[in-house]
Protein backbone atom coordinates (compact mmCIF):
# COMPACT_ATOMS: atom_id res chain seq x y z
CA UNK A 1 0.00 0.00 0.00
CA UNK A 2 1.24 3.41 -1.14
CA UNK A 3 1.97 6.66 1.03
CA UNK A 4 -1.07 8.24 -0.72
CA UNK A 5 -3.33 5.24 0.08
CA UNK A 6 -2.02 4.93 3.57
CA UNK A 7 -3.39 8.09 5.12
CA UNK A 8 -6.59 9.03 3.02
CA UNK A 9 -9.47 7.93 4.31
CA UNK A 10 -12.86 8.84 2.44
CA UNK A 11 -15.46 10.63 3.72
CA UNK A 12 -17.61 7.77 5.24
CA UNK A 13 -14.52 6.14 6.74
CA UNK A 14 -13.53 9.34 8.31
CA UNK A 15 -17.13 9.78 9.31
CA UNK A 16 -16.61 6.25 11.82
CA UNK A 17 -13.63 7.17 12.70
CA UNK A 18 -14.83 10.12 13.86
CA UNK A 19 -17.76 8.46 16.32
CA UNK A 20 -15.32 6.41 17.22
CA UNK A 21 -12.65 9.07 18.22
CA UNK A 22 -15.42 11.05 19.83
CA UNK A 23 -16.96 8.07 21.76
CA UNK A 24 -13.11 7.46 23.43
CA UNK A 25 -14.54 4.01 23.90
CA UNK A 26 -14.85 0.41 22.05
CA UNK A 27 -18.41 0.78 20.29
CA UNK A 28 -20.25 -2.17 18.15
CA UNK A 29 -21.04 -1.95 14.44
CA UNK A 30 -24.52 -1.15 15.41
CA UNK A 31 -24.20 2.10 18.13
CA UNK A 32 -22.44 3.64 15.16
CA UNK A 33 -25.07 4.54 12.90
CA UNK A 34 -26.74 5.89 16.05
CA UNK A 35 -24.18 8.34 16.53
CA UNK A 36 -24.08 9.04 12.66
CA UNK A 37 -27.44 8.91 11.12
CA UNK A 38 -26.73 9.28 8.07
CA UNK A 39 -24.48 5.75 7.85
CA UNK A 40 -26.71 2.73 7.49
CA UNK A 41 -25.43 -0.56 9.70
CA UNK A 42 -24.67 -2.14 6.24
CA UNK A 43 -21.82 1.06 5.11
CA UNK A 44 -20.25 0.88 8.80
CA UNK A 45 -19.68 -2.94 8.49
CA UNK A 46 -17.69 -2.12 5.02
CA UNK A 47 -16.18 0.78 6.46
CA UNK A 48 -15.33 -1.08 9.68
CA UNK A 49 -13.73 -4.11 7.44
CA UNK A 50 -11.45 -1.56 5.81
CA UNK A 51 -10.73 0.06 8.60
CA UNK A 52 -9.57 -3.19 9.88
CA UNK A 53 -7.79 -4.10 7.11
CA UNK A 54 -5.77 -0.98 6.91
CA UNK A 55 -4.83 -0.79 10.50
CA UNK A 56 -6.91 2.25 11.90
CA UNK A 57 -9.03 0.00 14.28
CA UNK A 58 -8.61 -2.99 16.48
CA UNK A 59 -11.47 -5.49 17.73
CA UNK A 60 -11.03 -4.17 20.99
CA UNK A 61 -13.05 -7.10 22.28
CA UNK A 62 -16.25 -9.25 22.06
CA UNK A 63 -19.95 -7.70 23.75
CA UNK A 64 -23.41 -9.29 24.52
CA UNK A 65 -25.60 -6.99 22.67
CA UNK A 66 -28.88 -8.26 23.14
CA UNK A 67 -29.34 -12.04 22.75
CA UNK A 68 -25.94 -11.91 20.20
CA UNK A 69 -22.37 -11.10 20.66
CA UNK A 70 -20.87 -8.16 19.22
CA UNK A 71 -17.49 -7.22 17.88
CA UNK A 72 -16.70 -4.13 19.58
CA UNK A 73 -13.67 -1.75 17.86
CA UNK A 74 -11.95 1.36 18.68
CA UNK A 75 -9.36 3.43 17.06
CA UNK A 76 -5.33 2.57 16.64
CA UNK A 77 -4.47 5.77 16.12
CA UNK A 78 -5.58 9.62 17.44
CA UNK A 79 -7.01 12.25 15.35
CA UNK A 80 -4.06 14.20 16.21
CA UNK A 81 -2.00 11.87 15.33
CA UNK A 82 -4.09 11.17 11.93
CA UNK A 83 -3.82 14.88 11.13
CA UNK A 84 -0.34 14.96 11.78
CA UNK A 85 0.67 12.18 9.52
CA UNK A 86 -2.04 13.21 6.86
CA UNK A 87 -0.54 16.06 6.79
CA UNK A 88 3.10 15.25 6.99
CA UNK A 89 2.51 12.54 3.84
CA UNK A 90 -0.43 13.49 1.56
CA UNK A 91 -0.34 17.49 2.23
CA UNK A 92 3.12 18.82 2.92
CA UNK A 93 5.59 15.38 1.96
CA UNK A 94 8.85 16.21 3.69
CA UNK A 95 11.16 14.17 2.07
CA UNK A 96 9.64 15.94 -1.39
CA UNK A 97 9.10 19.51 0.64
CA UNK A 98 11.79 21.51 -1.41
CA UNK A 99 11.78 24.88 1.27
CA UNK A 100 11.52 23.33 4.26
CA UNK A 101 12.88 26.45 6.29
CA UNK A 102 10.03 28.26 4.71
CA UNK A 103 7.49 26.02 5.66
CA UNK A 104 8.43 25.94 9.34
CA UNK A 105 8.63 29.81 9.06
CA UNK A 106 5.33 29.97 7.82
CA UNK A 107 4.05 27.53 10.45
CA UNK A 108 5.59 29.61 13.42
CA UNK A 109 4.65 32.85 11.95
CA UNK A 110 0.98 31.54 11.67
CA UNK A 111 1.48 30.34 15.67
CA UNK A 112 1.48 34.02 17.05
CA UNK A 113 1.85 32.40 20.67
CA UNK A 114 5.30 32.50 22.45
CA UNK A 115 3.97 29.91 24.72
CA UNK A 116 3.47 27.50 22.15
CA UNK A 117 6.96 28.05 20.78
CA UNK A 118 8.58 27.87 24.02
CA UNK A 119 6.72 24.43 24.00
CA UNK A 120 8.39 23.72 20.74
CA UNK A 121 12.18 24.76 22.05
CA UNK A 122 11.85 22.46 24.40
CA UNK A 123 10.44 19.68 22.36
CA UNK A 124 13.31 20.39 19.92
CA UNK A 125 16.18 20.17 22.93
CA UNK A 126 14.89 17.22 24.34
CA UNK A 127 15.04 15.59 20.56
CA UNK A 128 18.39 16.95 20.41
CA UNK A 129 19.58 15.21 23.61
CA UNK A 130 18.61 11.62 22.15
């Protein structure tokens, strides 16, 4: 699977993802489309296979619901950590980011917040250190 394929996720598997991120807790197939009413139970079990398949979600265990048990899934991965790599591979590639300087200068100049840059000086010693 290719960089590109790796961190796009459509619109309806970004829509499950996004219960899921919001719930911060394993959910079935079927509390999804209750969170998200316009997903039928049939799209979140594709979207949930892909999901799978691709290594966003886990089966995070297996729930009575009802008289049946349930697969019950939750997220591998953070939305800030799926913005940052989104970012970092589909938006603004790195290793194909020609100004880099100018990127990060446009990225602290957009900050405006000396406490978030002292955060980054730090962040930025520490990696230093290692």
């Amino acid at each position: 699977m290719g960089k590109k394929e790796r961190y796009t996720l459509s619109k309806r598997e970004l829509e499950v993802m996004n219960v899921l991120w919001e719930e911060g807790k394993p959910l079935i197939a079927s509390k999804i489309p209750e969170r998200q009413p316009g997903l039928s139970l049939n799209t979140v079990q594709g979207v949930l296979k892909k999901l799978l398949q691709r290594g966003f979600i886990e089966v995070a265990g297996i729930v009575q619901s009802g008289t049946v048990l349930s697969r019950s899934y939750a997220p591998l991965i953070s939305p800030e950590e799926y913005a940052i790599k989104y970012v970092t591979s589909e938006i603004f590639p790195m290793d194909k980011l020609e100004a880099k300087m100018q990127y990060f200068n446009t990225l602290f100049d957009s900050v405006g917040d000396d406490e978030l840059l002292e955060e980054l000086e730090k962040v930025i010693k520490e990696r230093k250190r290692k």
